[in-house]
Protein backbone atom coordinates (compact mmCIF):
# COMPACT_ATOMS: atom_id res chain seq x y z
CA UNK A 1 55.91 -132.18 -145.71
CA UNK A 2 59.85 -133.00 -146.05
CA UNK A 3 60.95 -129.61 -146.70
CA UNK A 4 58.26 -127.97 -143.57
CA UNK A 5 60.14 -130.49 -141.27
CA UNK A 6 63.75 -129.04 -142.51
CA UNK A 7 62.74 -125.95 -142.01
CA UNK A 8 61.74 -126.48 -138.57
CA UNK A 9 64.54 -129.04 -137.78
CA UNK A 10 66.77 -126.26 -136.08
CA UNK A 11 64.24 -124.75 -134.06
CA UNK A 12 62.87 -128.17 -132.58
CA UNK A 13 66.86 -129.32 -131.82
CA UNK A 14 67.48 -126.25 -130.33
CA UNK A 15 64.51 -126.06 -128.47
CA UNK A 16 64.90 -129.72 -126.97
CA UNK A 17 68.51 -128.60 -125.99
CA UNK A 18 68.52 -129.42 -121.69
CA UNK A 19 71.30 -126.28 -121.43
CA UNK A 20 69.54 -123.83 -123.37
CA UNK A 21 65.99 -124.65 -122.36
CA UNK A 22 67.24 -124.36 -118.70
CA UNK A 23 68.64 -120.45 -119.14
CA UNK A 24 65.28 -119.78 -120.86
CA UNK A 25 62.85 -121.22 -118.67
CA UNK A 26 64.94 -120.29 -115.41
CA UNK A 27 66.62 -116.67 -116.55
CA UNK A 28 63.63 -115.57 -118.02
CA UNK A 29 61.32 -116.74 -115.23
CA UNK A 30 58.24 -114.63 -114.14
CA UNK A 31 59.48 -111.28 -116.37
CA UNK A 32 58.15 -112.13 -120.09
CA UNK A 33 57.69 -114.93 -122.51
CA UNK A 34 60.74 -116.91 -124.20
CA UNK A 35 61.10 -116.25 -127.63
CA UNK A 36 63.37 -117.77 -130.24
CA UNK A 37 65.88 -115.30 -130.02
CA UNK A 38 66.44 -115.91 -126.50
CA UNK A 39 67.99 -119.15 -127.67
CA UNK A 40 69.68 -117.62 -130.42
CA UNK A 41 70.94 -115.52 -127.94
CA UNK A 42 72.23 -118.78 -125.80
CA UNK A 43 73.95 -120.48 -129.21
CA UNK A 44 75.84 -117.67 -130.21
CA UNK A 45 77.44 -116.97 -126.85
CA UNK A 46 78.18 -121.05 -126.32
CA UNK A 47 79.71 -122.10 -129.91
CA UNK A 48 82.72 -119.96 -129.89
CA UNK A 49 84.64 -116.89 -128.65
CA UNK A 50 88.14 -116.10 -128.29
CA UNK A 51 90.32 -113.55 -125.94
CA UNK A 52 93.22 -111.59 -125.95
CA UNK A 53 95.49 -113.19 -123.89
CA UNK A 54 95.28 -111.62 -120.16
CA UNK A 55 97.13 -111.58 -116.70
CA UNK A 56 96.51 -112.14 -113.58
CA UNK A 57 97.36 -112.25 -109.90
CA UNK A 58 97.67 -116.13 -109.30
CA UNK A 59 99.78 -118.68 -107.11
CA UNK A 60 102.77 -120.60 -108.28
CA UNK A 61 104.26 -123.98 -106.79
CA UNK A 62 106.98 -126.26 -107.26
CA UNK A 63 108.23 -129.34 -105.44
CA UNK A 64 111.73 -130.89 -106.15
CA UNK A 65 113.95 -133.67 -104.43
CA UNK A 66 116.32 -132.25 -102.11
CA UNK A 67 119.75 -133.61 -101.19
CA UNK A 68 120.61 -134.91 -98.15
CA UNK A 69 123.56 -136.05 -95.49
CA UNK A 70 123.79 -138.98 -93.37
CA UNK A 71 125.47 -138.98 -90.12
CA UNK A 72 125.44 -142.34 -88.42
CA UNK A 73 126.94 -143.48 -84.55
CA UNK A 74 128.66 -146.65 -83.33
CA UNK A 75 125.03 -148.17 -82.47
CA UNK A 76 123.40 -147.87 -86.04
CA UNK A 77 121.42 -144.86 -85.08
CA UNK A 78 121.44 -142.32 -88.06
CA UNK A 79 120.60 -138.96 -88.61
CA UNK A 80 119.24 -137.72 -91.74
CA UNK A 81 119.76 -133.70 -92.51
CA UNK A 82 118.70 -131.59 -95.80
CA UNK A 83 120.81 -128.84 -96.58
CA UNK A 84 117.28 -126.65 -95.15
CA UNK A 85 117.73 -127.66 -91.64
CA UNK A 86 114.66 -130.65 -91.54
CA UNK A 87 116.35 -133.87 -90.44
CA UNK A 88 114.87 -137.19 -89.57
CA UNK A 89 116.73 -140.03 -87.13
CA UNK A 90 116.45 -143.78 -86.97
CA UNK A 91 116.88 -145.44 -83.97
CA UNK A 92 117.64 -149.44 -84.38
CA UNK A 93 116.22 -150.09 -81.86
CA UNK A 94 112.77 -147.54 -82.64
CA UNK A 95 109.75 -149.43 -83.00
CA UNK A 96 109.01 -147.62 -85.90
CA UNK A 97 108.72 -149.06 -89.19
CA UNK A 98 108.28 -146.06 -91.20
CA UNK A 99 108.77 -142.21 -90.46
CA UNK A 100 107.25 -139.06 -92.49
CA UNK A 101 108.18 -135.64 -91.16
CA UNK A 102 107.09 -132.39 -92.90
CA UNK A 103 108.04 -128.76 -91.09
CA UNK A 104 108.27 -125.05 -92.46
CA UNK A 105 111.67 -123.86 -93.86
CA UNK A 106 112.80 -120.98 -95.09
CA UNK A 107 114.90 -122.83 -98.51
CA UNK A 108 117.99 -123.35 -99.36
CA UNK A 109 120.32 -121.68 -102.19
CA UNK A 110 118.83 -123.68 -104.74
CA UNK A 111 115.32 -123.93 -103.88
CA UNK A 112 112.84 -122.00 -104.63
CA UNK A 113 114.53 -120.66 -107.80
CA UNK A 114 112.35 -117.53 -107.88
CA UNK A 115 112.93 -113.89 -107.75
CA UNK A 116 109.83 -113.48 -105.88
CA UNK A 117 109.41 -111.41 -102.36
CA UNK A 118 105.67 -112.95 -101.77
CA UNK A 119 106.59 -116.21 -100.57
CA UNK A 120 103.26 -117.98 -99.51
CA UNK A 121 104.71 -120.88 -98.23
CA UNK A 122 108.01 -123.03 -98.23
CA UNK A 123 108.57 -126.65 -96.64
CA UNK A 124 110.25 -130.00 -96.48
CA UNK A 125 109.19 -133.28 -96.63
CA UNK A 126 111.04 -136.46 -95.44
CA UNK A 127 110.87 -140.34 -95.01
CA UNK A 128 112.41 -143.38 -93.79
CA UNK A 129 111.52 -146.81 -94.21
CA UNK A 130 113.25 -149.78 -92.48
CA UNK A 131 114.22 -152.77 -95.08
CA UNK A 132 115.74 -155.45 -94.05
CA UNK A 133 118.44 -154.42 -95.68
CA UNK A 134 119.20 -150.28 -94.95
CA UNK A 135 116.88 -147.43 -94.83
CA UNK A 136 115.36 -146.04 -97.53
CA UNK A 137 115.27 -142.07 -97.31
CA UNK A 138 113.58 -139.70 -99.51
CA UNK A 139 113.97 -135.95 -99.07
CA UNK A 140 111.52 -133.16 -100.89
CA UNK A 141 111.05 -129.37 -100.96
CA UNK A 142 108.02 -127.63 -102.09
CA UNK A 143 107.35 -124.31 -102.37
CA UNK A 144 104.42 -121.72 -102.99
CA UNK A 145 104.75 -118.11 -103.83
CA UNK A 146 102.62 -115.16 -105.42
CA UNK A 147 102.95 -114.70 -108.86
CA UNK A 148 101.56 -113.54 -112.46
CA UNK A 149 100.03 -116.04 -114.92
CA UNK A 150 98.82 -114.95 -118.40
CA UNK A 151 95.75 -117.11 -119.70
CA UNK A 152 94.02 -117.84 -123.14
CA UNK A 153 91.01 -118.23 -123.09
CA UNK A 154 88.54 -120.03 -125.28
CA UNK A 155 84.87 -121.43 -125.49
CA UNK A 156 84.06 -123.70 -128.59
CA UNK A 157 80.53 -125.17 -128.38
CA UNK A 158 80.23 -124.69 -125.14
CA UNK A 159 83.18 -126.10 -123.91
CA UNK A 160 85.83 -123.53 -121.32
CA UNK A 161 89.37 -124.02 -121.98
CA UNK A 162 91.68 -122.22 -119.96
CA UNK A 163 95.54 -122.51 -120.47
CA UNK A 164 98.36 -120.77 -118.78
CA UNK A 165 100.48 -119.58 -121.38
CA UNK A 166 103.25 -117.36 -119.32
CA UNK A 167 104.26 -116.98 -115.45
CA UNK A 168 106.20 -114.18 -114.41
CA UNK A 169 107.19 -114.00 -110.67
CA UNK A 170 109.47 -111.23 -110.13
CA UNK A 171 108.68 -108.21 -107.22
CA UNK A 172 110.03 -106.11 -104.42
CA UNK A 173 109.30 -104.75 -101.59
CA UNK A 174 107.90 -101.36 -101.67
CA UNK A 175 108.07 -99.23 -98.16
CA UNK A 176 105.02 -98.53 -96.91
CA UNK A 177 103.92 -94.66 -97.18
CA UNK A 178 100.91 -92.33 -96.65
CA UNK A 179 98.51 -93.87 -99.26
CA UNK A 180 99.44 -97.20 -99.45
CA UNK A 181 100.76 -100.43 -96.93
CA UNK A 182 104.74 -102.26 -97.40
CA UNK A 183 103.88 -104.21 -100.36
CA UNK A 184 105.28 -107.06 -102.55
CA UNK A 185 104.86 -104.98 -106.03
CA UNK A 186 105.43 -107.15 -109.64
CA UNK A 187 107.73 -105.43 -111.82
CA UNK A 188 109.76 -105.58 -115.14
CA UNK A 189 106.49 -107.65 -116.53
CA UNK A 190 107.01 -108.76 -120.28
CA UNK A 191 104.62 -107.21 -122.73
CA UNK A 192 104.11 -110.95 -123.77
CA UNK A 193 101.88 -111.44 -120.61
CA UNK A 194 99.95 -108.66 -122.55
CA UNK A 195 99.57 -106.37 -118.97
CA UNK A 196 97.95 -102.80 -119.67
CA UNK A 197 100.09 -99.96 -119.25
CA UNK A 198 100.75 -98.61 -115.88
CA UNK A 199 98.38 -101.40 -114.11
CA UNK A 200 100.15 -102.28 -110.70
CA UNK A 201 99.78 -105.73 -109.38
CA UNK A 202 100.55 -106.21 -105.61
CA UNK A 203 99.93 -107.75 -102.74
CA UNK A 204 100.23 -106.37 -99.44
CA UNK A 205 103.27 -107.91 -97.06
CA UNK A 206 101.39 -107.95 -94.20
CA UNK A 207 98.99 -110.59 -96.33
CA UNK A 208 102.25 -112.44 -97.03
CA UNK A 209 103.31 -112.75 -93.26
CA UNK A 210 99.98 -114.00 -92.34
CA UNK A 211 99.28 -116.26 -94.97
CA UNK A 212 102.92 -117.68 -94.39
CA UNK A 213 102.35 -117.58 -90.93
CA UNK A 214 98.96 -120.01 -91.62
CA UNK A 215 100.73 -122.20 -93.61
CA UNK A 216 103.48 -122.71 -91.68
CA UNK A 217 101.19 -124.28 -88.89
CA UNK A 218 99.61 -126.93 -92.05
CA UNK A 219 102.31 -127.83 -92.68
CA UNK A 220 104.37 -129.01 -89.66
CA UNK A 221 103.88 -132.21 -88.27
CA UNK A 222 104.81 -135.96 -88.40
CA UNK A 223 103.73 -139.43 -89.56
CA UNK A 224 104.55 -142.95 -88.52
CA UNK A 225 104.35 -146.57 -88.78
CA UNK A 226 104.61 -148.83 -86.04
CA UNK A 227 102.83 -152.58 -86.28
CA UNK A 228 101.31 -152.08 -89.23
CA UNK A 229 99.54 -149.41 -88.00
CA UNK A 230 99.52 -145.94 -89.89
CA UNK A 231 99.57 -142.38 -87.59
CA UNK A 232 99.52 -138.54 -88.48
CA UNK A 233 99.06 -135.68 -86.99
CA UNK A 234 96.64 -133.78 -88.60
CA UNK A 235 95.00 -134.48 -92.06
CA UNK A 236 97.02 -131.93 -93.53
CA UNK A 237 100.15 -134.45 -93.20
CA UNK A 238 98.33 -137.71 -94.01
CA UNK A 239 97.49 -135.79 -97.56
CA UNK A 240 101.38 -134.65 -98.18
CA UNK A 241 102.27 -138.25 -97.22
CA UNK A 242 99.47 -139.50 -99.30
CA UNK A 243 100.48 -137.28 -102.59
CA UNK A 244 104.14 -138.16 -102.58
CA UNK A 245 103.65 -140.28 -105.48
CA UNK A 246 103.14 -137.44 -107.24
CA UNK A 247 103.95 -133.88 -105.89
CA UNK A 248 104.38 -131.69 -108.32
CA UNK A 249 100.48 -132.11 -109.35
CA UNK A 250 99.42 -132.40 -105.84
CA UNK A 251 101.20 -128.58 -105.35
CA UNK A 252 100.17 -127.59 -108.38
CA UNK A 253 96.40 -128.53 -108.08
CA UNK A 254 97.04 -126.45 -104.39
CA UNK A 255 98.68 -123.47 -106.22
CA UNK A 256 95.05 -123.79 -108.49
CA UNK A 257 92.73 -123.77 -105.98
CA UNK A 258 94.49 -120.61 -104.36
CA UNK A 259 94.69 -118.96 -107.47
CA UNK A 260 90.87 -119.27 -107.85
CA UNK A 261 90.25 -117.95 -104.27
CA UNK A 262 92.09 -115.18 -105.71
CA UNK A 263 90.69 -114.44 -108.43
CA UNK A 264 87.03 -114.53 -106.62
CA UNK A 265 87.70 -112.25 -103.79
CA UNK A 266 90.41 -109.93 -105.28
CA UNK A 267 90.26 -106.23 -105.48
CA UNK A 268 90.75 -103.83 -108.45
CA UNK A 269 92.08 -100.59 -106.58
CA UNK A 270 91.92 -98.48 -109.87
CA UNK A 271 88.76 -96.86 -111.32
CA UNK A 272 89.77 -96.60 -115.28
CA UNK A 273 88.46 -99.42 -117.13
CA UNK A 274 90.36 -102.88 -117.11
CA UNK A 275 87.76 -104.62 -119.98
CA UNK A 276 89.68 -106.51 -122.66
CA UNK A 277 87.91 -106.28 -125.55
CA UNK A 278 87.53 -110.00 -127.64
CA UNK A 279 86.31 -111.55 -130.89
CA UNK A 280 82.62 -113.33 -130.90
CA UNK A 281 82.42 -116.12 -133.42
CA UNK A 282 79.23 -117.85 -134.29
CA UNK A 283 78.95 -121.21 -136.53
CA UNK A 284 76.70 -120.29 -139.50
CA UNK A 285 74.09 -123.08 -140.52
CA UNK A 286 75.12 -124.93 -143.12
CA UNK A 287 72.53 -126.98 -145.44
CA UNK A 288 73.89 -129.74 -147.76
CA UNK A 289 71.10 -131.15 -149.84
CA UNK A 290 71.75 -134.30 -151.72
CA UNK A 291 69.54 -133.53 -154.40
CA UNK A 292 68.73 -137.37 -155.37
CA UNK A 293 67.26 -138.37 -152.24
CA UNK A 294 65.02 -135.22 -152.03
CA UNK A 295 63.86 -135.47 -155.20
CA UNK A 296 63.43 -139.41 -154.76
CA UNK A 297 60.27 -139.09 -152.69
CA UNK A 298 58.73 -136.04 -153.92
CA UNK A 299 58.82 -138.89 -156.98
CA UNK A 300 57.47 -141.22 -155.65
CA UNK A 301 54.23 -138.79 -154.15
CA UNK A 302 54.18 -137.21 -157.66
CA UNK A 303 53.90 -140.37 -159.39
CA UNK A 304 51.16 -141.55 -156.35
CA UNK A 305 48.27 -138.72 -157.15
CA UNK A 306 49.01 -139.65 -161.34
CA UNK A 307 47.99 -143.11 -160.22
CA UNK A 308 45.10 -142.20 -158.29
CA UNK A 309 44.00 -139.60 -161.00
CA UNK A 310 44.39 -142.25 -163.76
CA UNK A 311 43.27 -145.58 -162.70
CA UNK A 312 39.69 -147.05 -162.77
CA UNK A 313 41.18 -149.55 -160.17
CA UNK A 314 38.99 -149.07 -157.21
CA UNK A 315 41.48 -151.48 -154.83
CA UNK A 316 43.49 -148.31 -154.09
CA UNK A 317 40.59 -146.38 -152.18
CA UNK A 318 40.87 -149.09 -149.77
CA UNK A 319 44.15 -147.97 -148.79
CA UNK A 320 43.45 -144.35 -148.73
CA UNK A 321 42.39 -142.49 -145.63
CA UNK A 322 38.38 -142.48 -145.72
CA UNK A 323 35.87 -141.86 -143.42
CA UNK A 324 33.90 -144.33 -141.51
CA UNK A 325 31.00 -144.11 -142.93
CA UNK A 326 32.37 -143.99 -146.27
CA UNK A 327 33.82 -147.86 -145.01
CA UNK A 328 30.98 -149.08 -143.80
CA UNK A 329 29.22 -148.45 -147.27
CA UNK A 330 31.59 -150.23 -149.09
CA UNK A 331 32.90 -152.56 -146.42
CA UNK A 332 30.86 -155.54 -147.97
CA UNK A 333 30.91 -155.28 -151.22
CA UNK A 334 34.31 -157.33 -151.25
CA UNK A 335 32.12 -160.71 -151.15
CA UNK A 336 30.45 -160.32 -154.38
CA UNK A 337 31.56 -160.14 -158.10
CA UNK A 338 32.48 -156.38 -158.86
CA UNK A 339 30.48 -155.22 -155.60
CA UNK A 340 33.41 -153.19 -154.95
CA UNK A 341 33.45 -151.33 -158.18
CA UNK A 342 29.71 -150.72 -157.96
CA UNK A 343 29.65 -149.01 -154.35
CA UNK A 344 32.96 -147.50 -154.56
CA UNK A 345 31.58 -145.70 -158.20
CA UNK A 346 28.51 -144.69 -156.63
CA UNK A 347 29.49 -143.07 -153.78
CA UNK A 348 30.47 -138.98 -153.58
CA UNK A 349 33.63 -138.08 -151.19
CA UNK A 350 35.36 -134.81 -151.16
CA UNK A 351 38.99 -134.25 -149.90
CA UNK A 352 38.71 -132.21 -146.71
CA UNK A 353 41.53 -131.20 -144.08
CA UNK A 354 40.50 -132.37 -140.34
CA UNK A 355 40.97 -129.80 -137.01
CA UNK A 356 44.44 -132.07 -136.54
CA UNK A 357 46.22 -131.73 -139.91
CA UNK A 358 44.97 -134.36 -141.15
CA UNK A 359 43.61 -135.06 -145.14
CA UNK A 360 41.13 -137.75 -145.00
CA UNK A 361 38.03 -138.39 -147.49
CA UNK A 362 34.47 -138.12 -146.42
CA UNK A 363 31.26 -137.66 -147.65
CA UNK A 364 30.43 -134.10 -149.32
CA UNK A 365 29.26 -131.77 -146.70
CA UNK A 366 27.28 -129.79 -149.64
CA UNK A 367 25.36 -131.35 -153.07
């Protein structure tokens, strides 16, 4: 019985799996029967397979504190400017406690530090807060352009895990002619990024415009603070304010989500195949028998039937699994002197195997 339920073992815990029994039930639905190598199937694609590394179009960001000058008048009133343009002013007398202003820029010399034509999106971000000492000022630029990201890829036991391993974010501007629109072209990408030859990534510059364009509406507008009392514009500025703590993953969790959009609804212009071939890798089973602890109660059966084939001790076919009518022929012949040995020695049982499985002793079907 031990070594049928080993061999079963990885059937039944693959079979019970929730993941695996879902694709088979719902995959398979309505055109044939599961069988067990449609979960076979489902392990060997879920343990663990590797890629070469690939590109892709994606969406870069960056956010960095910006410097600032301070120009202040005779009555205390002072203007805040960042080298971009975006300024922010505090009256003294202003009822306002605390001022956020974000609005569309087009960068400074510094910022973005990218050789990239496809800007999506550049802006700056400012605050003032009254104390009752000064004003405390804080001064940001972020930025999101189009880029190339290489990824490795990997699956172990189920498990995605998807890394960006390269960015590369240099392109022109290539005049638009009879086949194709202006476009913002890549070029000089590293081999690193493991691109195939000749493949042209792109994106058209009339996209660019009008996704800047979009953007450049989100992300104008102003916050403020007056009695306690907290005011924006639009939700798109109560979020900046709100991820100031921390913008360079707020911009780069943006930069992800766009990337994904991307990668959903983007086109493949050329017709030659663009497959990169990978590596499948499986986890072979792997049986480690303590020998001891098998052979422990296959001892302890063993030794069992020698018992039962040696004894004269009738006590034993008490605890053996009889019929009923075989009990209730020797069920009362425990209240007299040897009764037991008497019944149990006259009575004829053969060892037959029930519908369910099960061994059991009854009385012989044929004299």
């Amino acid at each position: 019985m031990s070594v049928y339920r080993l061999a079963i073992k990885t059937i039944i815990e693959t079979c019970v799996g929730q993941a695996a029994w879902i694709w088979v039930s719902g995959f398979r639905k309505g055109e044939t029967e599961a069988k067990l190598e449609d979960f076979k199937m489902f392990d060997e694609a879920s343990r663990g397979c590797t890629w070469p590394v690939y590109p892709s179009l994606a969406v870069c960001g960056a956010c960095t504190e910006s410097l600032f000058s301070t120009k202040c008048d005779s009555e205390n009133t002072c203007s805040y400017s960042m080298l971009s343009g975006t300024s922010i002013t505090n009256d003294e007398i202003a009822p306002f406690e605390y001022h956020f202003t974000v609005a569309p820029s087009n960068g400074s010399s510094a910022f973005p530090n990218t050789s990239s034509e496809a800007i999506v999106s550049i802006f700056d971000i400012m605050s003032s807060a009254k104390t009752p000492r000064d004003n405390v000022v804080h001064a940001y630029q972020c930025a999101l352009w189009f880029c190339i990201q290489s990824y490795n890829v990997t699956i172990t036991n189920g498990l995605v895990d998807t890394s960006v391993i390269g960015e590369w974010s240099k392109s022109d501007i290539v005049p638009e002619s009879s086949d194709l629109h202006a476009e913002c072209v890549f070029t000089d990408i590293p081999s690193e990024m493991n691109a195939k030859e000749h493949a042209r990534y792109s994106v058209t510059l009339e996209s660019v415009k009008t996704l800047r364009s979009f953007m450049d509406r989100l992300t104008l507008g102003n916050g403020s603070q007056a009695a306690g009392t907290l005011t924006y514009d639009s939700d798109w500025i109560e979020a900046i304010e709100a991820a100031t703590g921390n913008l360079s993953g707020w911009i780069s969790q943006l930069a992800l989500s766009l990337t994904r959009e991307i990668q959903l609804t983007g086109t493949v212009r050329s017709g030659g195949k663009s497959d990169y071939s990978g590596t499948a890798y499986i986890m072979a089973p792997h049986v480690e028998v303590n020998w001891f602890w098998v052979a422990y109660p296959v001892s302890l059966m063993i030794l069992a039937f020698l018992y039962l084939m040696q004894t004269t001790d009738s006590l034993p076919m008490l605890f053996c699994n009889v019929s009923k009518t075989i009990h209730a022929q020797i069920g009362d012949g425990m209240d007299v002197p040897e009764g037991l040995n008497r019944r149990v020695g006259r009575t004829e049982v053969e060892l037959i195997r029930k519908d369910n499985g099960e061994w059991i002793f009854a009385e012989p079907r044929f004299h």
